[in-house]
Structures are given as structure tokens and as C-alpha cells.
Protein backbone atom coordinates (compact mmCIF):
# COMPACT_ATOMS: atom_id res chain seq x y z
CA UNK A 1 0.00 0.00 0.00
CA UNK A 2 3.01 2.09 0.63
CA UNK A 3 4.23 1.72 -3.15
CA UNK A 4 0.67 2.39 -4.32
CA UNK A 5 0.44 5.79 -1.98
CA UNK A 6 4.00 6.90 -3.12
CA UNK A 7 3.52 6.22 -7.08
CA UNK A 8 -0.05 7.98 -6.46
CA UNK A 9 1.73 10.91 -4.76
CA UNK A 10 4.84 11.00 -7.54
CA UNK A 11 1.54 11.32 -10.27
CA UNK A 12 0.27 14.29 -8.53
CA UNK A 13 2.93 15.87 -7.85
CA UNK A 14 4.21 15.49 -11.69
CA UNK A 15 0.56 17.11 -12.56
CA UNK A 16 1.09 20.14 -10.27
CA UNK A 17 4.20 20.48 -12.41
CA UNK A 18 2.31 20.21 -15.88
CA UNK A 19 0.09 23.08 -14.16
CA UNK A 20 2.53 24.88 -13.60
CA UNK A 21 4.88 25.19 -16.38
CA UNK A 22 1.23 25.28 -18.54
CA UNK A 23 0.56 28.32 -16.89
CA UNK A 24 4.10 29.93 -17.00
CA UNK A 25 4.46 30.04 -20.54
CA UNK A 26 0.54 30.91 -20.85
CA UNK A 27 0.92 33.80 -18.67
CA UNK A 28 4.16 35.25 -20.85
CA UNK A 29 2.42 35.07 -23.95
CA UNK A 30 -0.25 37.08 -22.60
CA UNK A 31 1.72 39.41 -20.86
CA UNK A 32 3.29 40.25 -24.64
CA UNK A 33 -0.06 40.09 -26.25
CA UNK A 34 -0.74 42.74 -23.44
CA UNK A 35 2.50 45.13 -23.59
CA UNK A 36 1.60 44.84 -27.57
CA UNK A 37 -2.25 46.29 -27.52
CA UNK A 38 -0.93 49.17 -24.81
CA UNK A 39 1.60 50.45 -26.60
CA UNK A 40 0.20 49.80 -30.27
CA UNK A 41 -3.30 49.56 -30.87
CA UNK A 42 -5.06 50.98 -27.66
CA UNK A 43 -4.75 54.37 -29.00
CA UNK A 44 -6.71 54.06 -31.78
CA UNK A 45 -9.15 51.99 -29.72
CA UNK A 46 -11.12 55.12 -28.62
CA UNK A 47 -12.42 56.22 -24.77
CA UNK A 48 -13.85 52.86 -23.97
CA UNK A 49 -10.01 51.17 -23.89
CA UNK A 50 -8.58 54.75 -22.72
CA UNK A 51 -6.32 53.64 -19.60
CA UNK A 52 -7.82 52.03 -16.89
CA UNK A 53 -10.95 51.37 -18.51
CA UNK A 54 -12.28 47.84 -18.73
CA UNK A 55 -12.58 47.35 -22.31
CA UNK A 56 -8.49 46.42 -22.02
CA UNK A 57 -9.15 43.47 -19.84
CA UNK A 58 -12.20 42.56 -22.25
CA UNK A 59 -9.42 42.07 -24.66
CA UNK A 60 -6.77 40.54 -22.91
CA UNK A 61 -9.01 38.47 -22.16
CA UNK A 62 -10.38 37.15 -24.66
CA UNK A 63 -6.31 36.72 -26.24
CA UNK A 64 -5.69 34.23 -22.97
CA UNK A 65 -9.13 32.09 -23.68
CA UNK A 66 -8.38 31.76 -27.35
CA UNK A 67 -4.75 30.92 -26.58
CA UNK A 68 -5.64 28.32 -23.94
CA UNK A 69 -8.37 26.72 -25.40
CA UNK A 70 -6.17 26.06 -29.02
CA UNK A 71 -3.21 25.35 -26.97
CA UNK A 72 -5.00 22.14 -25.53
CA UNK A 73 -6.32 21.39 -28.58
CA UNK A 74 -3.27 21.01 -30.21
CA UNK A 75 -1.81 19.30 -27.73
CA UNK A 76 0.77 21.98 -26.59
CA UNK A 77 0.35 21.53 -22.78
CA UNK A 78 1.21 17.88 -23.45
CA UNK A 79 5.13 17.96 -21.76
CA UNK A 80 6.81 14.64 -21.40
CA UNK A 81 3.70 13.19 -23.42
CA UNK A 82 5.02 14.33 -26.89
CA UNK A 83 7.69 14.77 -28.31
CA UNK A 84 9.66 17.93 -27.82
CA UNK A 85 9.48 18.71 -31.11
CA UNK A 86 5.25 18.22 -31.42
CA UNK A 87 4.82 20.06 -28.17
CA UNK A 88 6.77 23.19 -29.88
CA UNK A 89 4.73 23.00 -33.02
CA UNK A 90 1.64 22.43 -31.32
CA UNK A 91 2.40 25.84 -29.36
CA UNK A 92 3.35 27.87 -32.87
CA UNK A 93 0.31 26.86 -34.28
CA UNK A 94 -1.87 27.93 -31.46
CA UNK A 95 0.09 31.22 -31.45
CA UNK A 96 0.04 31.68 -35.16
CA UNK A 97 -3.59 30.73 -35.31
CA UNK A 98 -4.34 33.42 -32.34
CA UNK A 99 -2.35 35.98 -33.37
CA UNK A 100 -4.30 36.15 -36.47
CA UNK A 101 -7.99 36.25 -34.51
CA UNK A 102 -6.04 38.77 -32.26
CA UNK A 103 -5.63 41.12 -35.50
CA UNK A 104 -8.97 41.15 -36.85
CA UNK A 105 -10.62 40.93 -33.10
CA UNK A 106 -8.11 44.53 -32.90
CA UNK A 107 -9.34 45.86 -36.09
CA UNK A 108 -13.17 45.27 -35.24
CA UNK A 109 -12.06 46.94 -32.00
CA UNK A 110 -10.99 50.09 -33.45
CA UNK A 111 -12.65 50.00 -36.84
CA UNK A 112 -9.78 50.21 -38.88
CA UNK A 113 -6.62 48.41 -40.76
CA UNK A 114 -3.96 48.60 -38.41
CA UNK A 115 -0.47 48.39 -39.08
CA UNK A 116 0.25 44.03 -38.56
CA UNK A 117 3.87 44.75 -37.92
CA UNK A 118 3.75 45.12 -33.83
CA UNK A 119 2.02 41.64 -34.22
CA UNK A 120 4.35 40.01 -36.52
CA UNK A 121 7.05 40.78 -34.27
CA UNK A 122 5.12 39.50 -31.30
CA UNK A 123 4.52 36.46 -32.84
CA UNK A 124 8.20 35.67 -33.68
CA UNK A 125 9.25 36.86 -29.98
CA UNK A 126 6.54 34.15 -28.69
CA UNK A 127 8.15 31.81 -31.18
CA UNK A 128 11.26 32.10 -29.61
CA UNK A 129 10.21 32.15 -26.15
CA UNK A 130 8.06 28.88 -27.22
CA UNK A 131 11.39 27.15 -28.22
CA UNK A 132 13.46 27.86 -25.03
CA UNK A 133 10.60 26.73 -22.72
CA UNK A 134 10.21 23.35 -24.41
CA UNK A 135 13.63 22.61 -24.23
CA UNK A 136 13.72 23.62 -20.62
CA UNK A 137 10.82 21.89 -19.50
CA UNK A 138 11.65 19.14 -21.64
CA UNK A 139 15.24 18.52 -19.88
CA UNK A 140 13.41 19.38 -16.73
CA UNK A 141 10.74 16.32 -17.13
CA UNK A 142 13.59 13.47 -17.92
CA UNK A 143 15.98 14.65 -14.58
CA UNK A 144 12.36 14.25 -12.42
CA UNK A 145 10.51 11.57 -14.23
CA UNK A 146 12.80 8.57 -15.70
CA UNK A 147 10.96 5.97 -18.47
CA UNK A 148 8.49 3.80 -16.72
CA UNK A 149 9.59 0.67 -16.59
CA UNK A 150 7.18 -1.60 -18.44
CA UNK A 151 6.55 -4.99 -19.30
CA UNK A 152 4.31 -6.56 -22.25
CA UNK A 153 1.72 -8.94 -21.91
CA UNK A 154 1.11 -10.58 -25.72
CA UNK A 155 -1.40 -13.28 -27.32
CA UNK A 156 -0.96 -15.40 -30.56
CA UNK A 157 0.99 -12.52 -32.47
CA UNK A 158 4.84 -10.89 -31.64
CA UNK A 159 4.71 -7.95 -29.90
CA UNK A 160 7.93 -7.12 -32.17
CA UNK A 161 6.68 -3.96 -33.94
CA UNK A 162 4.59 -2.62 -31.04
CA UNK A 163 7.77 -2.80 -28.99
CA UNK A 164 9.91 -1.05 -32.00
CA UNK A 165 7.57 1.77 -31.72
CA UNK A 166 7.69 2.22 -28.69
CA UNK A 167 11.32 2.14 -27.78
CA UNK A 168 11.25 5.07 -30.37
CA UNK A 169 10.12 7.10 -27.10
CA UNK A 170 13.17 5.89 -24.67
CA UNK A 171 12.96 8.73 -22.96
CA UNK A 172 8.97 7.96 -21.42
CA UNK A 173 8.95 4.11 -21.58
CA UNK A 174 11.62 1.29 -21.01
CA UNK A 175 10.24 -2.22 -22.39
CA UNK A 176 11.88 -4.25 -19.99
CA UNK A 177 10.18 -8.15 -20.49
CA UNK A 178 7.56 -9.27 -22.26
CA UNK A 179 5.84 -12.55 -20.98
CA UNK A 180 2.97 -14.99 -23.45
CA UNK A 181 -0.24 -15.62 -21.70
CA UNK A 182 0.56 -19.33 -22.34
CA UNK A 183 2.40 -19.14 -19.30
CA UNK A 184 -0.85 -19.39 -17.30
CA UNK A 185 -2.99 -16.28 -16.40
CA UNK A 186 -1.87 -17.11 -12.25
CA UNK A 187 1.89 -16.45 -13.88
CA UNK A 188 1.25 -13.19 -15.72
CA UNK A 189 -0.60 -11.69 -12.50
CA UNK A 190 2.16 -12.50 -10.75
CA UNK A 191 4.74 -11.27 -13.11
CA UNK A 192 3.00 -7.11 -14.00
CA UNK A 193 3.21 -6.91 -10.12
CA UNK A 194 6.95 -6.21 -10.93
CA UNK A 195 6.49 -3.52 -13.04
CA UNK A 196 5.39 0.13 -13.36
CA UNK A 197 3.11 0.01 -16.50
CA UNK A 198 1.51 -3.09 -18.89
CA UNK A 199 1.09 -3.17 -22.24
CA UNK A 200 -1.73 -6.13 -23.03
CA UNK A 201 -1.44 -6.63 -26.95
CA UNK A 202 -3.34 -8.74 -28.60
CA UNK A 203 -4.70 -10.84 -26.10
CA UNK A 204 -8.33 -12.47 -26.47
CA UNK A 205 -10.94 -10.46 -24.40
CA UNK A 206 -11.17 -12.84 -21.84
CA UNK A 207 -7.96 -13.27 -20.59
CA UNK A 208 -7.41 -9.38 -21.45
CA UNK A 209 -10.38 -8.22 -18.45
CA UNK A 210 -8.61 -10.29 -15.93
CA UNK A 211 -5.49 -8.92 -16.35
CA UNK A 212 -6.95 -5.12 -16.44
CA UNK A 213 -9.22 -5.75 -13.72
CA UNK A 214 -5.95 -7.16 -11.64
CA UNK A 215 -3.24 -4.25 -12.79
CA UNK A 216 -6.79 -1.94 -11.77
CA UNK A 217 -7.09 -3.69 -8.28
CA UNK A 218 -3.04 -2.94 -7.80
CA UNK A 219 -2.94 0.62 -9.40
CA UNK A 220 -0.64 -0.67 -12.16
CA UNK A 221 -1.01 1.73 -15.13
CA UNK A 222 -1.93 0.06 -18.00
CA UNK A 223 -1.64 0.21 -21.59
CA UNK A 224 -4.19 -1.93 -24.05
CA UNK A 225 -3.84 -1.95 -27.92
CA UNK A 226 -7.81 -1.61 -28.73
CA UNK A 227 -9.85 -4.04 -30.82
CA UNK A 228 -11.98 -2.59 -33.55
CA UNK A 229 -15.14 -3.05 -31.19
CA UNK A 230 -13.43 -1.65 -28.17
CA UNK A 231 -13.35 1.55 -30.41
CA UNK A 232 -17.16 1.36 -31.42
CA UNK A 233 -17.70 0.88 -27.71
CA UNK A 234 -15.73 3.80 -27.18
CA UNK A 235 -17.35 6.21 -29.62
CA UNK A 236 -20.85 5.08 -28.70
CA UNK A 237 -23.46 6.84 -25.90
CA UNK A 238 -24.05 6.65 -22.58
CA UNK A 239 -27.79 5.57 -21.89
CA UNK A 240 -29.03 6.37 -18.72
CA UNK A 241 -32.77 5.77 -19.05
CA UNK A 242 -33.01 2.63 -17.04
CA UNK A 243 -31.12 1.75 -13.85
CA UNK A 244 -29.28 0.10 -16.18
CA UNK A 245 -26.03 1.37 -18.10
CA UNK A 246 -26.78 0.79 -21.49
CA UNK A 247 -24.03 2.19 -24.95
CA UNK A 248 -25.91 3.22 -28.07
CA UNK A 249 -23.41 2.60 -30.88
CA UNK A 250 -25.35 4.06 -34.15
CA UNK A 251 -23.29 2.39 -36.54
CA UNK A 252 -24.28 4.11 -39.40
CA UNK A 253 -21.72 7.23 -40.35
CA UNK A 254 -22.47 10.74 -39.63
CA UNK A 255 -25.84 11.99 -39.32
CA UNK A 256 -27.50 14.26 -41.67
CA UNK A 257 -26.80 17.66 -40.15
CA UNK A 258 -22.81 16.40 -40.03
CA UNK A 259 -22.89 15.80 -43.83
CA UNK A 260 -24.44 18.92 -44.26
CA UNK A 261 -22.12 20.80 -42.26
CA UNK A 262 -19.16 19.08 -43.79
CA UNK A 263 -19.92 19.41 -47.53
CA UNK A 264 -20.60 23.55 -46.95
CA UNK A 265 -17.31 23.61 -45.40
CA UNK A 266 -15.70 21.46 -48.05
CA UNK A 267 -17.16 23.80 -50.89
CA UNK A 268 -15.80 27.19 -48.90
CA UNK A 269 -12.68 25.65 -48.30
CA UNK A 270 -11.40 24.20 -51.71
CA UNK A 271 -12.68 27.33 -53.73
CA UNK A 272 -10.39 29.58 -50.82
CA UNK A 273 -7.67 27.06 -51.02
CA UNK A 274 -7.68 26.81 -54.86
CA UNK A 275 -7.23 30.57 -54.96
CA UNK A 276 -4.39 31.18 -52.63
CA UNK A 277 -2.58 28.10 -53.61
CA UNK A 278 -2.97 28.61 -57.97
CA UNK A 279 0.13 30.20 -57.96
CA UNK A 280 2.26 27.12 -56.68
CA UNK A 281 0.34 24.91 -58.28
CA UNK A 282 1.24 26.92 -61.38
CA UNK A 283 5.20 26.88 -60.54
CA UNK A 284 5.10 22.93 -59.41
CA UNK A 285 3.02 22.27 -63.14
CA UNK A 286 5.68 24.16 -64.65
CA UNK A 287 8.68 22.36 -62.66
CA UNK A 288 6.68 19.33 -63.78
CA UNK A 289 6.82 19.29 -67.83
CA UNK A 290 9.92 21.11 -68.26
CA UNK A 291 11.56 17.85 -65.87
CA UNK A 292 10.69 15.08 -68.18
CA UNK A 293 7.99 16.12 -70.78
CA UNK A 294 5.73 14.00 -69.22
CA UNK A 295 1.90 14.73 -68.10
CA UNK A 296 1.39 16.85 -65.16
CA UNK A 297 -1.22 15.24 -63.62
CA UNK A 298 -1.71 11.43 -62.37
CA UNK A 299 -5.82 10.22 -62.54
CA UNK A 300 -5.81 6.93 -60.64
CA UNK A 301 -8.98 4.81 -59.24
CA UNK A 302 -9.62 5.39 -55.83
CA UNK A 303 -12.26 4.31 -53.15
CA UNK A 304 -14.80 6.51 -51.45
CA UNK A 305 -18.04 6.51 -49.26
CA UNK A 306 -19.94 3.23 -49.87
CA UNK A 307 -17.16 1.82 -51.64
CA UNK A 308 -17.96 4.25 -54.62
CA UNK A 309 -14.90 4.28 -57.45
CA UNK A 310 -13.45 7.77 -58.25
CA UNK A 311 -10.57 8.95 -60.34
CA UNK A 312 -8.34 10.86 -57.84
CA UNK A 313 -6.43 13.81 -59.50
CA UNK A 314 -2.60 14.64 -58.18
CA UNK A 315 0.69 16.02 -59.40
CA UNK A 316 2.51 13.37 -61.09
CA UNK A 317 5.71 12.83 -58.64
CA UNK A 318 6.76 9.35 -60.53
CA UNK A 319 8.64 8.56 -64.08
CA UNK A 320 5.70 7.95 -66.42
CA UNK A 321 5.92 4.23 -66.51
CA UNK A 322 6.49 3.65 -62.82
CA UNK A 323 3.53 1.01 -63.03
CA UNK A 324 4.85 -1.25 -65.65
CA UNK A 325 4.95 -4.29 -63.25
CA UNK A 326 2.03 -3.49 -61.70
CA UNK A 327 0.37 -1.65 -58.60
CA UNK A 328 2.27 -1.05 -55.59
CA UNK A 329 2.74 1.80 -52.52
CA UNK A 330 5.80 4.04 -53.17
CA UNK A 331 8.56 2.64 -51.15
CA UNK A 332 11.40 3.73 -49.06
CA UNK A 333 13.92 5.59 -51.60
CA UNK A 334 12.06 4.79 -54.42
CA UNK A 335 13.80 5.36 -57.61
CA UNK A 336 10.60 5.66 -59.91
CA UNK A 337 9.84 9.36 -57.94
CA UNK A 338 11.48 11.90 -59.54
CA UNK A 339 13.57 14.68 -58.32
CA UNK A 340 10.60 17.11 -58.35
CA UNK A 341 8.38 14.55 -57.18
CA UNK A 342 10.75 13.42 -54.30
CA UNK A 343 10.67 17.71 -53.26
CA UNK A 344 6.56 17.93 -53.99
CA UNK A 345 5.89 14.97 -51.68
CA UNK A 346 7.91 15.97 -48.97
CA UNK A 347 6.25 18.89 -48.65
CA UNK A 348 2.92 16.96 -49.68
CA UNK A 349 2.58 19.30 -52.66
CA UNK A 350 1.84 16.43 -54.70
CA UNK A 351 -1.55 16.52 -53.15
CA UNK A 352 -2.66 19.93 -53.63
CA UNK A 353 -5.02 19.00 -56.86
CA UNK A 354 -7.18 16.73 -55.17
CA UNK A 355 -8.83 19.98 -54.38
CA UNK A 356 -10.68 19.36 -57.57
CA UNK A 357 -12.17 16.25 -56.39
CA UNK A 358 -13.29 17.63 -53.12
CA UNK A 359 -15.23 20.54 -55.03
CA UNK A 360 -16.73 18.13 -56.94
CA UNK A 361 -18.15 15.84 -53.72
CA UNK A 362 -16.02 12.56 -54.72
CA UNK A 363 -13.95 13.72 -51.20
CA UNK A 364 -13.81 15.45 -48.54
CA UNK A 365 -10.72 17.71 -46.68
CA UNK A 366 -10.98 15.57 -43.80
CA UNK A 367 -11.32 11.60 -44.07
CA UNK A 368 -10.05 8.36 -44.14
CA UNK A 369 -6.78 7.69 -47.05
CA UNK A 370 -8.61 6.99 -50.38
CA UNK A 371 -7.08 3.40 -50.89
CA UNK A 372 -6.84 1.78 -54.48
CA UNK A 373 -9.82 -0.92 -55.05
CA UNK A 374 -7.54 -3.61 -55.82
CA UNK A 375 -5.43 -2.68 -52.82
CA UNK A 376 -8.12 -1.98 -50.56
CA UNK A 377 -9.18 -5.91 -51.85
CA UNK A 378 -5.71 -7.50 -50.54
CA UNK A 379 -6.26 -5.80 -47.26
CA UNK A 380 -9.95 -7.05 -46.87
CA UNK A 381 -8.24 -10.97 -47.33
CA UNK A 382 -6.89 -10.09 -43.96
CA UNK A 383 -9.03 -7.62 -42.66
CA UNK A 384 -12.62 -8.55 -43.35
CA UNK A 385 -13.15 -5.42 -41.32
CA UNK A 386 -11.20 -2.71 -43.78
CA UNK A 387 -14.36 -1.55 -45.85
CA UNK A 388 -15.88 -0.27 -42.18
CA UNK A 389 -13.68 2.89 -43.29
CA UNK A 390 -16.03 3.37 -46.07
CA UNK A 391 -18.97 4.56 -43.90
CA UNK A 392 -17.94 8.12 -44.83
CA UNK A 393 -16.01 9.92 -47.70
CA UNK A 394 -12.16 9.55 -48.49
CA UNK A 395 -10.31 12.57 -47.01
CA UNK A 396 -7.15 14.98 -48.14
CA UNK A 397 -6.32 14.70 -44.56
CA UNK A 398 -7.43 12.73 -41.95
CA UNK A 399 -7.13 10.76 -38.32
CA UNK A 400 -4.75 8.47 -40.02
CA UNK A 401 -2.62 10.91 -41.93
CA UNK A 402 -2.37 13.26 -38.62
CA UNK A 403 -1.64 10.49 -36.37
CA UNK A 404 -0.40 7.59 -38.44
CA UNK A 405 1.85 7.40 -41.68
CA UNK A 406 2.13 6.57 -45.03
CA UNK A 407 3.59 3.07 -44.02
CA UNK A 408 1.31 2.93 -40.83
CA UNK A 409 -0.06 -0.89 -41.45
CA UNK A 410 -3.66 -1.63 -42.46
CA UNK A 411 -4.97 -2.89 -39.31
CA UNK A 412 -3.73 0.19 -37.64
CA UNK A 413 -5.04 2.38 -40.25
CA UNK A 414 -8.44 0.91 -39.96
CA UNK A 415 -8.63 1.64 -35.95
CA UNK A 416 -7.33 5.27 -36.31
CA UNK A 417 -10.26 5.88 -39.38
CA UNK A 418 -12.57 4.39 -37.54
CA UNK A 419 -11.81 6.64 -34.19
CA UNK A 420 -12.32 9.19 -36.68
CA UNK A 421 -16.10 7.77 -37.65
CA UNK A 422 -16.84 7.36 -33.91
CA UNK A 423 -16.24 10.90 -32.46
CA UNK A 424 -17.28 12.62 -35.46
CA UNK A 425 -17.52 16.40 -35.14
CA UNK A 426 -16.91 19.54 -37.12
CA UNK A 427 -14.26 20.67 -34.41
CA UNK A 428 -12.44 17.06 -34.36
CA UNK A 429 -12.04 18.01 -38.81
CA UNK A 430 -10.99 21.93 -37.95
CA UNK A 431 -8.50 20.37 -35.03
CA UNK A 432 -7.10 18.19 -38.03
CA UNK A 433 -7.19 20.37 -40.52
CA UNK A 434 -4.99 22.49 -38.46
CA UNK A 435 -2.38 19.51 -37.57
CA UNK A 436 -2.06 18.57 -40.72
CA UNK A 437 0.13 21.27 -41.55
CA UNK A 438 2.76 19.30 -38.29
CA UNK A 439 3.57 16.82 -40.69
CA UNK A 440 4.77 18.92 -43.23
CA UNK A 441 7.34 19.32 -40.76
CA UNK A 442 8.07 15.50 -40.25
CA UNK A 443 9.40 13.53 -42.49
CA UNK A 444 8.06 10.56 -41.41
CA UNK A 445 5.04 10.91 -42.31
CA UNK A 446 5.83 10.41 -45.85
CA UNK A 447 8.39 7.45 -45.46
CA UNK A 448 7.23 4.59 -47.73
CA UNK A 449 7.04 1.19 -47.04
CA UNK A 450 9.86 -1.27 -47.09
CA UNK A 451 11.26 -2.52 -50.39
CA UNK A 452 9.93 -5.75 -50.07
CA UNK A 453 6.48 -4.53 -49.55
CA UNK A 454 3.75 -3.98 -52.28
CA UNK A 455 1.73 -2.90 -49.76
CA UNK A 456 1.50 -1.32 -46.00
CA UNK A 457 0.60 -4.78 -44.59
CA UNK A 458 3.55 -7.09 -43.01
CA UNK A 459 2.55 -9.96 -43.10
């Protein structure tokens, strides 16, 4: 009980520090945001925001909600959780996406086109004092919190790859044994007792409540790779008519009023993003033909909502013939890309006149990858599951592409889509909309399968 009380204590005390730190860097930004309207744009604000007066703190204000509230949504106040590197872009999106409702909130203010400068150089100041706080707190978190040390409880399947990914985060968790559940359920109780954290992968249901119901009774955190019901369960609602618990799980995509809502924001957004963007896609057209001759465009079947066949519309990035021996996913270092394909895709360029086919209603910005049918038929040979992504349309973006990659496996990719499916909401697209523009900024995202692959599954 001692261990339990001190590990308990240790948790607390590491979310005071969270708090904390949160708050520090919270409280600086606003302070500039604050020194910025005084000196700059309170003048022109009129007697209402003449010193003293309340309309300042109305103001201020409303700069610290905005800031806070985006913040968490992008996952900024997540220290220790991400990695240093997400946790600072997380933060210069927030700032970059406030400081841009700070302008026009300061031009409704004082009815007028103020000079942007005093914000611009705000904004690069907070970028800066973003970058030195996440390496501080950063080195702060490994001296006071070490990597858990954890061990994984597997089924018929290797825990091999799950462990690979996650001693990619040394610095939060230490895999230190992994034991089968063939070694009797009486052994593996005894053996997490050892440990700081479990990981239960891929074990049947059965065996899988015992063990969480055990680590539960012992205060053993506890890590479980979900099934694909666990996430319908998850994305259902809670039912309290009857003394009963019951969990409604709808199972039919998103309701009329989302479909609505999301095809009026597709339409606004492709016609905006069409006209700021022509000029690149103009230049990468260009950069295109005068490489190799070749077409600038690549039309390729794709799968959308109900399993419906489109022809998907991108900037060719391969040699013309690339598909001579047949249909495959771009690999690691592939040599059929082509220097200005290798640059477009990096930068996911490449993707930019898909636009077209979410203007037209064959997609949608936000949704699950738009798979080709006769790779999308491979999967379903070991997934019998994979079409449940089809309950809504294909997406430029998505759940997967935010928090998965181009190589993420099909079995993954169908759990992450279908987390997208159910806990559907407008904010959920806007909140990936906006990360999407993080993994421009990783490469990773964009790393191809292995060269023995034709497709993302491994087995």
C-alpha cells in the first residue's frame, strides 16, 4: 500500500508540475499580447479602452481564452507526453492561429486596418520564447521523471513492432520483459506486479479483463492496444434511461446535419484554397513538364463513401511508366519518384489538386486515405473489417494521416479511421485540418514502405 500511496503521490505531484509550467508560458504570452495592444493599438481603440478602462481586460481576455483553449487542442500543454518537437509545433500553431484572430478581433475593436507589424514581431518573440521553454521543461521532465519501466503482456501474435515503436520514445517508456499468456494467467498476474506500467497486446478479451481488472485492483497503469469493437464501444453513448447502463453505438456514419455541415465547409474551403494556392500549383506544373515532358497530372482509381470508385487527381511525382509491373505503394527511396516529385511529396505538394475532387463531392478535406480498389481488396483478405472505413467519404487529410503514416499498417489504419467515424464532429475536422500542416514538418510521415512490400501490410 506504501508503493501504491508513493507512485499515487509521484503522479500528482508530476501534474502540479504540468500546471505549472502550462501556466508559465501561458501567462508570458499574454503578458506580450498585453504590452503589444498598450503600446500599439489601444490608442486608436477610442475612450472605452482609454487607460484604466475595462474594455483592455475585455481584450486581454479574450487573447488568454483563445490561446488556452487552441493550446490544448493542439496538444501543446502535453510535456513529457510528446515529443519535444510536437509540443513546440503544437504551441506555434496555437500562437500563429491566435495571433491572427487577435488582428482582426483589434481591427473590429478600433474599426480600422492597423499596421500588422507590432504583431508580426510579437509572434516571432513568442516563437522564440516557445522554443526555449520546451527545451527547458523538456530537460526538466527526464531529470524528475525517468521511463516507466514496463513490461508486455502478448497473445498469438509478436509484440515485435509494437515494442519497435515504442522504444522510439526511450525517454517515457523502457520495455523491460515481455511474458505470453501461455504461461498461465496465475503467472502473468504474478509477473506485471513487478512492473510500473503493462502493455496487453493482442490478447483475447477474456484473458485481457482479468489482467486489467488485476493491474486496476493494484494501481498498475496500463496500456491496451484496442480491438476494432473496443473503439465502437468507445465512440458510442451513454444511456441512462433505465437503472441500467446501457451504450448506443449508431453504426451508421455521420448523421444528416454532419454531412451537411461538412460538404458547406468542403465547398468554402477548396474554392479559398484553390485561390491562394494557384500560384504554386502553377510553378510545381511548370517544374513538372519542363523535368521530363511528361503529363502533369496522375488520374488513378480510388475508393470513397460506400465503396464508390473515383478517379483521384494529383501532381505526377513518378517517371511515367512507374507502373509497368504493376500496382504497388511508393517505397522507401524509391527510384521511380522523380527529383521534383521526391521535393513535392515531402512537402505533400503532390496533393494539392485533389482539391478538384473535393469541389466536386467525390472527397472530402478531412477523411479516411482513399485506398486503391484492388489494394483496398488485398487488405480485406486479412481484414474482413477494412471496408468499415467506407462509412464516410475519403479525405485529403485525416485521423490516419495526422496520427499515423504513409507506411502505418492496415490494421492500424483501420482503428485510427474508424476513431475518426466514432467521435465525429466539425471541431475534431478543424483540429485536423490544423495539424495537418505538423507533418509537413516530419518527415516521417511520408516514409514509404519497405522494399519488399507492395503494400502497407507485413505480413
Amino acid at each position: 500500500m506504501n508503493d501504491v500511496n508513493k507512485l499515487n503521490n509521484r503522479e500528482r505531484f508530476k501534474r502540479l508540475i504540468h500546471f505549472i509550467v502550462s501556466a508559465m508560458i501561458v501567462v508570458c504570452e499574454v503578458l506580450i499580447f498585453a504590452y503589444v495592444w498598450y503600446e500599439c493599438y489601444s490608442p486608436s481603440a477610442g475612450d472605452p479602452y482609454s487607460l484604466y478602462r475595462k474594455g483592455h481586460w475585455a481584450v486581454i481576455g479574450i487573447y488568454a481564452l483563445i490561446i488556452i483553449l487552441l493550446t490544448k487542442t493542439f496538444g501543446g500543454f502535453k510535456i513529457g507526453y510528446l515529443r519535444g518537437i510536437d509540443v513546440m509545433l503544437s504551441n506555434v500553431l496555437a500562437i500563429i492561429v491566435t495571433n491572427v484572430v487577435a488582428y482582426l478581433q483589434v481591427c473590429l475593436v478600433t474599426h480600422q486596418y492597423l499596421n500588422v507589424q507590432p504583431l508580426l514581431r510579437m509572434t516571432v518573440v513568442e516563437i522564440i520564447l516557445i522554443a526555449i521553454w520546451t527545451y527547458m521543461m523538456k530537460f526538466i521532465m527526464q531529470r524528475l521523471y525517468p521511463p516507466r519501466q514496463m513490461i508486455v503482456v502478448y497473445g498469438k501474435y509478436s509484440p515485435k513492432d509494437l515494442i519497435s515503436k515504442i522504444n522510439t520514445r526511450k525517454d517515457k517508456y523502457n520495455i523491460c520483459a515481455s511474458i505470453n499468456i501461455s504461461a498461465g494467467i496465475e503467472k502473468v498476474k504474478e509477473e506485471v506486479l513487478n512492473y510500473e506500467a503493462v502493455v496487453i497486446c493482442d490478447v483475447p478479451s477474456e484473458t485481457r479483463n482479468v489482467i486489467l481488472k488485476h493491474c486496476f485492483d493494484h494501481s498498475i497503469r496500463t496500456y491496451v492496444t484496442p480491438k476494432i469493437s473496443d473503439i465502437m464501444i468507445r465512440g458510442g453513448d451513454s444511456i441512462h434511461l433505465f437503472d441500467t447502463p446501457l451504450i448506443l453505438s449508431r453504426n451508421h456514419g455521420l448523421s444528416i446535419e454532419h454531412q451537411f455541415g461538412k460538404r458547406i465547409m468542403d465547398i468554402v474551403l477548396s474554392l479559398i484554397a484553390l485561390l491562394i494556392l494557384s500560384p504554386f500549383m502553377l510553378l510545381s506544373a511548370v517544374l513538372i513538364k519542363c523535368y521530363d515532358g511528361g503529363p502533369i497530372f496522375y488520374t488513378q482509381n480510388r475508393l470513397t463513401i460506400n465503396g464508390k470508385v473515383f478517379r483521384i487527381i494529383k501532381f505526377r511525382s513518378m517517371c511515367v511508366d512507374s507502373e509497368k509491373h504493376g500496382a504497388r505503394l511508393a517505397k522507401k527511396n524509391d527510384d521511380r519518384i522523380t527529383p521534383i516529385g521526391r521535393f513535392l511529396r515531402n512537402i505533400h505538394f503532390d496533393e494539392i489538386p485533389q482539391l478538384f475532387n473535393i469541389l466536386k463531392g467525390d472527397m472530402s478535406f478531412v477523411g479516411p486515405r482513399p485506398e486503391r480498389p484492388e489494394i483496398a481488396e488485398e487488405y480485406k483478405t486479412e481484414i474482413p473489417e477494412f471496408h468499415y472505413r467506407l462509412k464516410v467519404k475519403a479525405g485529403l487529410t485525416g485521423y490516419a494521416q495526422v496520427y499515423g503514416k504513409y507506411n502505418t499498417t492496415p490494421y492500424d489504419k483501420l482503428k485510427l479511421d474508424m476513431s475518426y467515424i466514432m467521435n465525429y464532429s466539425l471541431w475534431l475536422d478543424f483540429k485536423l485540418l490544423i495539424l495537418t500542416f505538423k507533418i509537413i514538418f516530419k518527415k516521417e510521415a511520408a516514409e514509404g514502405v519497405d522494399s519488399h512490400q507492395v503494400t502497407a501490410s507485413k505480413k
